[in-house]
PDB file of N, CA and C in Angstrom:
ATOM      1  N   UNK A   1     -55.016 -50.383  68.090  1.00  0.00           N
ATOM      2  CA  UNK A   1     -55.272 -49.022  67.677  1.00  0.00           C
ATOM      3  C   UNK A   1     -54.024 -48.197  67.958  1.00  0.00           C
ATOM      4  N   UNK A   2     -54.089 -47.450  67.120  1.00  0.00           N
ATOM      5  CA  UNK A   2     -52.679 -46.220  67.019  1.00  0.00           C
ATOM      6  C   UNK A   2     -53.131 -44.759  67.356  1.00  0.00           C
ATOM      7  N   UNK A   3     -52.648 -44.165  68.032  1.00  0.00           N
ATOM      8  CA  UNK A   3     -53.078 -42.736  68.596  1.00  0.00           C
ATOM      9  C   UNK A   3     -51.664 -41.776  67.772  1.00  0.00           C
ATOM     10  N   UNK A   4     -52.090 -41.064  66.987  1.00  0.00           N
ATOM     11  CA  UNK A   4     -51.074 -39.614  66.915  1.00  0.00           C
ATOM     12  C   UNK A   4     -51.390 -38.960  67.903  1.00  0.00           C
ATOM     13  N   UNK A   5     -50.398 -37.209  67.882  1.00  0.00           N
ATOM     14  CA  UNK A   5     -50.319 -36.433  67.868  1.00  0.00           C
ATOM     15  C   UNK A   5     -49.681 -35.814  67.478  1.00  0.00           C
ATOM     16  N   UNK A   6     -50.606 -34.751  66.623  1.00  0.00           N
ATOM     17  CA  UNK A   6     -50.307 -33.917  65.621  1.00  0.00           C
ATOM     18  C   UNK A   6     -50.355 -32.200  65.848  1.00  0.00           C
ATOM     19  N   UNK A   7     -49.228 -31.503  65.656  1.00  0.00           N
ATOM     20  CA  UNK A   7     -49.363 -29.702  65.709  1.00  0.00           C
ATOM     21  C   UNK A   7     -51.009 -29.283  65.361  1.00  0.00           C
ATOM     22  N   UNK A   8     -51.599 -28.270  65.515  1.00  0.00           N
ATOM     23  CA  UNK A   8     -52.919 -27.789  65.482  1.00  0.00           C
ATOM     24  C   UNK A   8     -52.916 -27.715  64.489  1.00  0.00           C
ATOM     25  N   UNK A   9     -51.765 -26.726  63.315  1.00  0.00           N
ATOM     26  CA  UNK A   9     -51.261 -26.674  61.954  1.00  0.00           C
ATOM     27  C   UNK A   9     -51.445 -28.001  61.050  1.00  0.00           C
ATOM     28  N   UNK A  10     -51.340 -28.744  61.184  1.00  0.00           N
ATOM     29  CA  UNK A  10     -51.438 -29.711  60.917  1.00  0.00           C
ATOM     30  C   UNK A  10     -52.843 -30.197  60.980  1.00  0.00           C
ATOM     31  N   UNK A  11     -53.529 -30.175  62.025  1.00  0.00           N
ATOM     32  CA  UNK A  11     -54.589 -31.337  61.973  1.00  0.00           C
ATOM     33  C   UNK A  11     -55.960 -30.458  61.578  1.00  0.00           C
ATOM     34  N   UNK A  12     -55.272 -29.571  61.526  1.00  0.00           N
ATOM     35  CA  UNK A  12     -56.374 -28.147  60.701  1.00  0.00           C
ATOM     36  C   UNK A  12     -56.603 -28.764  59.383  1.00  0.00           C
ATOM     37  N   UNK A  13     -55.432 -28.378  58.887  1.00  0.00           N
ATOM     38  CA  UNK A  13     -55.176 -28.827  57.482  1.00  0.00           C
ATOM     39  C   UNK A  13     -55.297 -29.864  56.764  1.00  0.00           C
ATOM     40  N   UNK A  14     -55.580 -31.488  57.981  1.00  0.00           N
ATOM     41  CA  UNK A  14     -55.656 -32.749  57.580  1.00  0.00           C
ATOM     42  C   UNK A  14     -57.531 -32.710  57.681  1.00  0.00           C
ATOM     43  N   UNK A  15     -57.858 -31.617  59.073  1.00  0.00           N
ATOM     44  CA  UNK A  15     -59.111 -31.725  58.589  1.00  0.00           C
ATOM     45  C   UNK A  15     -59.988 -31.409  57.350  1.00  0.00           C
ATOM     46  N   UNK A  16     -59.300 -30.201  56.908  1.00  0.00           N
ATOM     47  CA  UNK A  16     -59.749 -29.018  55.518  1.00  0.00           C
ATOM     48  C   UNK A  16     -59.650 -30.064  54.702  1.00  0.00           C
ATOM     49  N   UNK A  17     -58.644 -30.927  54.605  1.00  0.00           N
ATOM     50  CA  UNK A  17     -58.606 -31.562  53.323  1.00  0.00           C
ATOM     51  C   UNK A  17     -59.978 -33.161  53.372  1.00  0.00           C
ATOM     52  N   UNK A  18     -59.530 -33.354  55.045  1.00  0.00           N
ATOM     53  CA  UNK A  18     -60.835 -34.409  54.997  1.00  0.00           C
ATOM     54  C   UNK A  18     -62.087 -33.871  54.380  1.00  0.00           C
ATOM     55  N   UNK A  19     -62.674 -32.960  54.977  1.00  0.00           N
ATOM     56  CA  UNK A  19     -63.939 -32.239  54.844  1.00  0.00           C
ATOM     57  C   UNK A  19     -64.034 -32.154  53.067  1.00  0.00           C
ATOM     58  N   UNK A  20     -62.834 -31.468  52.402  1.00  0.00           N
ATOM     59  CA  UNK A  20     -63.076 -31.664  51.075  1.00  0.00           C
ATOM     60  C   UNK A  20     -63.586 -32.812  50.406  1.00  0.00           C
ATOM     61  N   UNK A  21     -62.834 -33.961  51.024  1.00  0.00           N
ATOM     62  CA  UNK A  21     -62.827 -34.869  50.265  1.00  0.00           C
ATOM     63  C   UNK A  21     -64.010 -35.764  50.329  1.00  0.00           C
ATOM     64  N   UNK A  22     -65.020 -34.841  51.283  1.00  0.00           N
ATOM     65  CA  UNK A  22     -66.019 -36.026  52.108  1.00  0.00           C
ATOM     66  C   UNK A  22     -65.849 -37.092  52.410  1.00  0.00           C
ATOM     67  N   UNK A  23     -64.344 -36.897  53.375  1.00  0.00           N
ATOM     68  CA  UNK A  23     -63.686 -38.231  53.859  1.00  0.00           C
ATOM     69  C   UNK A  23     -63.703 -38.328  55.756  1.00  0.00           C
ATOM     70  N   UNK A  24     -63.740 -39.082  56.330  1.00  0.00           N
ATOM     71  CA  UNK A  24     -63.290 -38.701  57.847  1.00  0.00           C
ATOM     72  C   UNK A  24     -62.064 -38.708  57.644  1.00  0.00           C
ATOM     73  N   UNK A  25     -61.501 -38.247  58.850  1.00  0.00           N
ATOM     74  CA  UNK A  25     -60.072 -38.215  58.893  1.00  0.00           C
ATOM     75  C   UNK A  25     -59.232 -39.343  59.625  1.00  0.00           C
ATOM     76  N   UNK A  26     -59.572 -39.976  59.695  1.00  0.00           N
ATOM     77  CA  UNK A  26     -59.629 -41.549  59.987  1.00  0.00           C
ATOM     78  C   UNK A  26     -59.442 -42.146  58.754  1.00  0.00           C
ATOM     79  N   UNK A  27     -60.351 -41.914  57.515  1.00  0.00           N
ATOM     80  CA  UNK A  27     -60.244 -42.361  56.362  1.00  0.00           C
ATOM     81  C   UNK A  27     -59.417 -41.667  55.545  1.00  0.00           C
ATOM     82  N   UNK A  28     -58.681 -40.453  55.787  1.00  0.00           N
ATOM     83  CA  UNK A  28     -58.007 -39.616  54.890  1.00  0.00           C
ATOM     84  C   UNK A  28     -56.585 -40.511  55.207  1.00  0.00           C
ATOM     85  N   UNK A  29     -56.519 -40.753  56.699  1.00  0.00           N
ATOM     86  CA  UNK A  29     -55.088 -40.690  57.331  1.00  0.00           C
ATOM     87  C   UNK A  29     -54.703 -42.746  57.069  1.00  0.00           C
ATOM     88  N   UNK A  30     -55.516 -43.255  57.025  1.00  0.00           N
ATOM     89  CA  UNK A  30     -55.681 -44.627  56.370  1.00  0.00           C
ATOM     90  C   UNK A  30     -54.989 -45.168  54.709  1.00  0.00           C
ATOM     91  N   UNK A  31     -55.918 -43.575  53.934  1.00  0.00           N
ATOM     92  CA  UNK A  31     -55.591 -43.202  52.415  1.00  0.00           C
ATOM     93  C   UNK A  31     -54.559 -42.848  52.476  1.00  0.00           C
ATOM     94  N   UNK A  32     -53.774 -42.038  53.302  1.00  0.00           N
ATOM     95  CA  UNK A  32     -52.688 -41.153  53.035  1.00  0.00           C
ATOM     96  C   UNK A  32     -51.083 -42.613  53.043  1.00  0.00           C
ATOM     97  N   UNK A  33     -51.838 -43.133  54.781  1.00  0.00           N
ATOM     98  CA  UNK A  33     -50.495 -43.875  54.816  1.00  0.00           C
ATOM     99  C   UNK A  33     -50.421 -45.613  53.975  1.00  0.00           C
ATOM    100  N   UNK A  34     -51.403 -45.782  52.919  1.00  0.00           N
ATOM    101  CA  UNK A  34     -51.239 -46.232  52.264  1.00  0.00           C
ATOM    102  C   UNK A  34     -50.617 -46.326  50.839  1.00  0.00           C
ATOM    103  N   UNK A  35     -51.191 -45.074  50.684  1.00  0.00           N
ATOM    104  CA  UNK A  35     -50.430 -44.444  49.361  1.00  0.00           C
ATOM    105  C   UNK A  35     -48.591 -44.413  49.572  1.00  0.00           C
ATOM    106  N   UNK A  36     -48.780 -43.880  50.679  1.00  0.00           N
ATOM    107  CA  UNK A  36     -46.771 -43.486  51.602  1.00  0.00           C
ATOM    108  C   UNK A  36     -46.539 -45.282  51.369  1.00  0.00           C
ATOM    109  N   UNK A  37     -46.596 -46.030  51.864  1.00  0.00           N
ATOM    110  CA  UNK A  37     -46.200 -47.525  51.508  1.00  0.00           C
ATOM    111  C   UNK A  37     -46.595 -47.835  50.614  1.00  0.00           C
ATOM    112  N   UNK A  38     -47.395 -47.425  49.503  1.00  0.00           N
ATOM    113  CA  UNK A  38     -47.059 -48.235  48.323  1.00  0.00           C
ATOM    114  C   UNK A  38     -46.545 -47.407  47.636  1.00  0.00           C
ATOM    115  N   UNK A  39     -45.586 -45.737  47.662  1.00  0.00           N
ATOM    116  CA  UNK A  39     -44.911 -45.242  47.063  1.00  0.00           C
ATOM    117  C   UNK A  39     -43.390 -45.641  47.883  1.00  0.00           C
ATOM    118  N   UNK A  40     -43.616 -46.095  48.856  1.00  0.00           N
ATOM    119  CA  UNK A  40     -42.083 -46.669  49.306  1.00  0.00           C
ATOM    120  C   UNK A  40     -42.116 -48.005  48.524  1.00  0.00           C
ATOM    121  N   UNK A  41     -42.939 -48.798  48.505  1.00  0.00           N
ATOM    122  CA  UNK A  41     -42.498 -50.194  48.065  1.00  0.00           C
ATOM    123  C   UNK A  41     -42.042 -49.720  46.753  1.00  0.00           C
ATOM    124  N   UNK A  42     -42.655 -49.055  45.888  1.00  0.00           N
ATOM    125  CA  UNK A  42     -42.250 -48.845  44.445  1.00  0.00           C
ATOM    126  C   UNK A  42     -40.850 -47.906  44.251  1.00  0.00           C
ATOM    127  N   UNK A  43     -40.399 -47.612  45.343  1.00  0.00           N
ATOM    128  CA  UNK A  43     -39.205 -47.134  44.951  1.00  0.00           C
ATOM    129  C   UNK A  43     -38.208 -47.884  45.394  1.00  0.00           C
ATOM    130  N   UNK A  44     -38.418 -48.879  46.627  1.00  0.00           N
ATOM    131  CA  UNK A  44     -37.683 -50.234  46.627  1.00  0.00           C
ATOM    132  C   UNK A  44     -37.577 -51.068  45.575  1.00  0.00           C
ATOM    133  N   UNK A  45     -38.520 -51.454  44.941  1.00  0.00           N
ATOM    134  CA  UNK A  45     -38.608 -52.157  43.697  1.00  0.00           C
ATOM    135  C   UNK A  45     -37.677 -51.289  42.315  1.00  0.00           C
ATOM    136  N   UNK A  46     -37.724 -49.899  42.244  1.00  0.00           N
ATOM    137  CA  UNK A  46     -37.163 -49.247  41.491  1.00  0.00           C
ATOM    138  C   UNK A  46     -35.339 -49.707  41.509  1.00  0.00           C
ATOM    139  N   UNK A  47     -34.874 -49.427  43.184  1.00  0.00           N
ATOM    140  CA  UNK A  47     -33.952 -49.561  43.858  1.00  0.00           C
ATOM    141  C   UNK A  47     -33.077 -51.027  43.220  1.00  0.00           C
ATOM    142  N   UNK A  48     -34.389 -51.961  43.003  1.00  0.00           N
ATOM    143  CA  UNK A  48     -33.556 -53.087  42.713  1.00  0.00           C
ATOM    144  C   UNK A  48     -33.282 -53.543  41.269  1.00  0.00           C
ATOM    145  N   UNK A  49     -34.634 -52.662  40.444  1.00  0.00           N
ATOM    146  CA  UNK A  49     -34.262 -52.928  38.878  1.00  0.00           C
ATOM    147  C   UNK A  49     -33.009 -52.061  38.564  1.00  0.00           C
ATOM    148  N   UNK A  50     -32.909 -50.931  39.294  1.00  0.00           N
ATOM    149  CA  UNK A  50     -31.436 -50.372  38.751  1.00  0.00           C
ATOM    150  C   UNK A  50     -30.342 -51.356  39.457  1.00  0.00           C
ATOM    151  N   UNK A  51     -30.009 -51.811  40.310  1.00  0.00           N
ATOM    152  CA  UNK A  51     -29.676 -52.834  40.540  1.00  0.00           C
ATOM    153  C   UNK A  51     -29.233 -53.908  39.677  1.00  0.00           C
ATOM    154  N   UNK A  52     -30.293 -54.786  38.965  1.00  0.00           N
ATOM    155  CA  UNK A  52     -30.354 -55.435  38.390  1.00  0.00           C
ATOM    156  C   UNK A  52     -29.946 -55.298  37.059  1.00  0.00           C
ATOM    157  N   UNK A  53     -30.159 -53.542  36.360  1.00  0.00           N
ATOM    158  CA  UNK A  53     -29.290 -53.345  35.332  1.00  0.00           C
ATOM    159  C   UNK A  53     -27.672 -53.264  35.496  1.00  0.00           C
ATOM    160  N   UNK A  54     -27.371 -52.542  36.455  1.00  0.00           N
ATOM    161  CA  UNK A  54     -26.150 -52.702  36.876  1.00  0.00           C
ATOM    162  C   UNK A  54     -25.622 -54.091  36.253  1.00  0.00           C
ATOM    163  N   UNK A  55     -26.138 -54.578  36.812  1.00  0.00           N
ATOM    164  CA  UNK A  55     -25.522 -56.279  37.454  1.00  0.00           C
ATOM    165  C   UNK A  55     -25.508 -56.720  35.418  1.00  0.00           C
ATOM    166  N   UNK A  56     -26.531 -56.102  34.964  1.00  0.00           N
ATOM    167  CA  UNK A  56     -26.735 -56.578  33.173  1.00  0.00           C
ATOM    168  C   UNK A  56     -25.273 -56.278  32.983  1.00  0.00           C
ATOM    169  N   UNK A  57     -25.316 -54.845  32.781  1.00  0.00           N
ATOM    170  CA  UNK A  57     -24.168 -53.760  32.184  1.00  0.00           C
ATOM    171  C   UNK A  57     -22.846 -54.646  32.545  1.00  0.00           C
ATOM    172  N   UNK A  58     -22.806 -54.804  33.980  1.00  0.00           N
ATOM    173  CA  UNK A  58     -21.527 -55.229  33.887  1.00  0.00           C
ATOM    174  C   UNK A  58     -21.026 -56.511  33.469  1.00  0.00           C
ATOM    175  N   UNK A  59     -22.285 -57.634  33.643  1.00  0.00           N
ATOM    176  CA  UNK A  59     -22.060 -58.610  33.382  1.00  0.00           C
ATOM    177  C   UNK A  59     -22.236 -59.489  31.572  1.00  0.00           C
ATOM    178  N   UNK A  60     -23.070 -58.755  31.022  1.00  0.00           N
ATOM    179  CA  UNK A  60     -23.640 -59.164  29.412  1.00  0.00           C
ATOM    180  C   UNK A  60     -24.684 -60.456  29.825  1.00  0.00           C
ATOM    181  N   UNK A  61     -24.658 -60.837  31.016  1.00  0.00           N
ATOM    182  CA  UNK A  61     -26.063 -61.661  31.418  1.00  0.00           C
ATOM    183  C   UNK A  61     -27.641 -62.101  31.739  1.00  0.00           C
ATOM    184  N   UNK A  62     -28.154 -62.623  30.912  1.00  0.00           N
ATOM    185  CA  UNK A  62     -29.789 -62.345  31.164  1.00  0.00           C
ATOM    186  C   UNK A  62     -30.481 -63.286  30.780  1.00  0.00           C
ATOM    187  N   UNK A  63     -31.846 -62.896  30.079  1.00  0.00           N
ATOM    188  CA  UNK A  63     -32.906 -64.262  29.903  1.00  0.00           C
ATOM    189  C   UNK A  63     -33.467 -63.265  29.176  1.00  0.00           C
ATOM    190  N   UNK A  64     -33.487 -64.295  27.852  1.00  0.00           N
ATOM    191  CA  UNK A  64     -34.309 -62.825  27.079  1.00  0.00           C
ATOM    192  C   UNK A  64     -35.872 -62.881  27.290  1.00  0.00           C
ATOM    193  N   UNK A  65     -36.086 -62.233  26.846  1.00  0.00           N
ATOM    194  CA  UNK A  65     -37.781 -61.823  27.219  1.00  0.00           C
ATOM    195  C   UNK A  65     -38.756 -62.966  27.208  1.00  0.00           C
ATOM    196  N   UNK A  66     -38.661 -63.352  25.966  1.00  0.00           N
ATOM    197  CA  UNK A  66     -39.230 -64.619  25.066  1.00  0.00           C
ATOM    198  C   UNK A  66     -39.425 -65.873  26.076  1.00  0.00           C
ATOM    199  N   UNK A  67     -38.050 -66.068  26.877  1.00  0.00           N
ATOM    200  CA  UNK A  67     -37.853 -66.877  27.508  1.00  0.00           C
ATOM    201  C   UNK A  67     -38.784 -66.825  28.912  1.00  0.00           C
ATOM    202  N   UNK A  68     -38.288 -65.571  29.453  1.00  0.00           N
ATOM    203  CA  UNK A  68     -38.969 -65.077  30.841  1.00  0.00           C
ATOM    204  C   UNK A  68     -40.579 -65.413  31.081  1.00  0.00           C
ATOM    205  N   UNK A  69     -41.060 -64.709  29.075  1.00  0.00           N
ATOM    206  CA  UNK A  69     -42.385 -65.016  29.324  1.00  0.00           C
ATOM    207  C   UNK A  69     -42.943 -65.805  29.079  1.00  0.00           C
ATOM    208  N   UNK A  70     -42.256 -67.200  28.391  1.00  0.00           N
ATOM    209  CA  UNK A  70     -42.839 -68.617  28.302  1.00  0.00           C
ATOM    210  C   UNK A  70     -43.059 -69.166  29.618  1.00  0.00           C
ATOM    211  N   UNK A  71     -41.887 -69.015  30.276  1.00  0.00           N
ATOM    212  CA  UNK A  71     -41.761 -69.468  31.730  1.00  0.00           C
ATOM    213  C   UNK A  71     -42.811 -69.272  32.490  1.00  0.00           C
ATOM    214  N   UNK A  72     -43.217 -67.697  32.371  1.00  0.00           N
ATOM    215  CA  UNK A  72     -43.763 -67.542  33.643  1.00  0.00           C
ATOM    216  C   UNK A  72     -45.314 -67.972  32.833  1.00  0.00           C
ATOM    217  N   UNK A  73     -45.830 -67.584  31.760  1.00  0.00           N
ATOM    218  CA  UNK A  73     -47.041 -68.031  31.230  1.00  0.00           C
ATOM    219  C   UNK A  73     -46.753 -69.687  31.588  1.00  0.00           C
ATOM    220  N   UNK A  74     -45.999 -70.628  32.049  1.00  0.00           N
ATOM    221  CA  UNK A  74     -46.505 -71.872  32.220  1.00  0.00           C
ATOM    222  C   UNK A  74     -46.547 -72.158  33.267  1.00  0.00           C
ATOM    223  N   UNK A  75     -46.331 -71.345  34.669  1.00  0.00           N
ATOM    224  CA  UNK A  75     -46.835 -71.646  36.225  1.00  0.00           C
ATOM    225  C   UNK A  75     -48.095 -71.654  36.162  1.00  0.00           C
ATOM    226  N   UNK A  76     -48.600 -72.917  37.216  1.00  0.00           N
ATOM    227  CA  UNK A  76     -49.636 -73.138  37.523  1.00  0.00           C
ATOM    228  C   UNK A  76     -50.375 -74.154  36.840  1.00  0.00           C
ATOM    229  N   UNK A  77     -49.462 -74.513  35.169  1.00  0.00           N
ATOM    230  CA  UNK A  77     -50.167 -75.294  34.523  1.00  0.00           C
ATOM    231  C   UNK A  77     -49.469 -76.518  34.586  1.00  0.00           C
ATOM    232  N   UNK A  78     -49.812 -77.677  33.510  1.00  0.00           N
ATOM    233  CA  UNK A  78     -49.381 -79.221  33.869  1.00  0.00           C
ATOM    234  C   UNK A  78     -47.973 -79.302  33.217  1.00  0.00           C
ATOM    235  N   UNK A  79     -47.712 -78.234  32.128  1.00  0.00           N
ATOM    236  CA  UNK A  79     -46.838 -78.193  31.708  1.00  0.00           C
ATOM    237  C   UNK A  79     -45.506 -76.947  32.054  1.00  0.00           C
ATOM    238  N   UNK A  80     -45.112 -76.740  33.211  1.00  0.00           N
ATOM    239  CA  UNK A  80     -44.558 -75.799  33.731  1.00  0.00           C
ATOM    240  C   UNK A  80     -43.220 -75.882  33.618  1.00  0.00           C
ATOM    241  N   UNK A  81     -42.632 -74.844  33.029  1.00  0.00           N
ATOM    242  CA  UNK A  81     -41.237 -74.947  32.538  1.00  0.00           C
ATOM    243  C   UNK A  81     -40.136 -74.545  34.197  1.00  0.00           C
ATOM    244  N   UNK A  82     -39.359 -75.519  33.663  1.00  0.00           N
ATOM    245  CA  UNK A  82     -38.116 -75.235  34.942  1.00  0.00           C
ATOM    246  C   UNK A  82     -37.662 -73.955  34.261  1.00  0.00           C
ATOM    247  N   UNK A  83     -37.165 -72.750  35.651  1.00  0.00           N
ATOM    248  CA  UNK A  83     -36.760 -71.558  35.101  1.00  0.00           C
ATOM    249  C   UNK A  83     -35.669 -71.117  34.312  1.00  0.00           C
ATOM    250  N   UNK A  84     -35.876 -70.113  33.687  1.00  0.00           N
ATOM    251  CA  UNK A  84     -34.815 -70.489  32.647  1.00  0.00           C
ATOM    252  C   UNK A  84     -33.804 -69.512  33.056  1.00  0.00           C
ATOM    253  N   UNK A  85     -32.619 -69.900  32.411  1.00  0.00           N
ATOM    254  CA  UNK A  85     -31.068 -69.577  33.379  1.00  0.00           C
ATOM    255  C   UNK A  85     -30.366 -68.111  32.386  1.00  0.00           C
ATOM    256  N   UNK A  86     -30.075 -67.704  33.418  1.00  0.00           N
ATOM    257  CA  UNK A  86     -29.015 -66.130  32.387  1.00  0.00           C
ATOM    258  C   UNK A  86     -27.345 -66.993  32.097  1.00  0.00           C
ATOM    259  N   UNK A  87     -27.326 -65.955  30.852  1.00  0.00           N
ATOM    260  CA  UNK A  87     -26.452 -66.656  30.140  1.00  0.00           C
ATOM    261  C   UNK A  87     -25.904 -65.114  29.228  1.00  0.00           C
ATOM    262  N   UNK A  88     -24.827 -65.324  28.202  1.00  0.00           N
ATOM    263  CA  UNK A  88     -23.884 -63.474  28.202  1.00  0.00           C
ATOM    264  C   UNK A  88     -25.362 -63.694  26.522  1.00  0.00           C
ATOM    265  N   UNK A  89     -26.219 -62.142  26.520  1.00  0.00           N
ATOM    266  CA  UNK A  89     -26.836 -62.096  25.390  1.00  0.00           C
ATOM    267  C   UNK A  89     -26.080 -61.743  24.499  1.00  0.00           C
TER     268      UNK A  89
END
């Protein structure tokens, strides 16, 4: 178990909004810091597709789509394609 402490300002305001939501605040603060990590993961993930264009732009290298999605539509099955390789489009 994890203990805050929080300004009065604050836990006023985390209550007002619990009470709205007919949530405890236990369950607001659960909701809240889930949402906060899965809006960090998605901007890590953002972080790396620009990244990854970069790396396009400079390089003319990739897998075209077609390819990507044969591939991945054949994991799991008997016929599963080895992955397919970037090359200048």
């Amino acid at each position: 178990m994890t203990t805050i402490i929080v300004p009065d300002e604050i836990d006023k305001a985390f209550a007002d909004l619990a009470a709205e939501r007919s949530l405890s605040k236990n369950d607001l603060m659960l909701a809240a810091l889930a949402e906060y990590l899965l809006d960090k993961e998605a901007a890590a993930g953002l972080a790396e597709a620009d990244e990854a264009w970069a790396e396009f732009e400079k390089t003319g290298e990739g897998v075209p789509l077609e390819e990507a999605a044969g591939w991945l539509a054949s994991w799991g099955t008997p016929g599963s394609k080895p992955s397919p390789q970037c090359r200048k489009l």
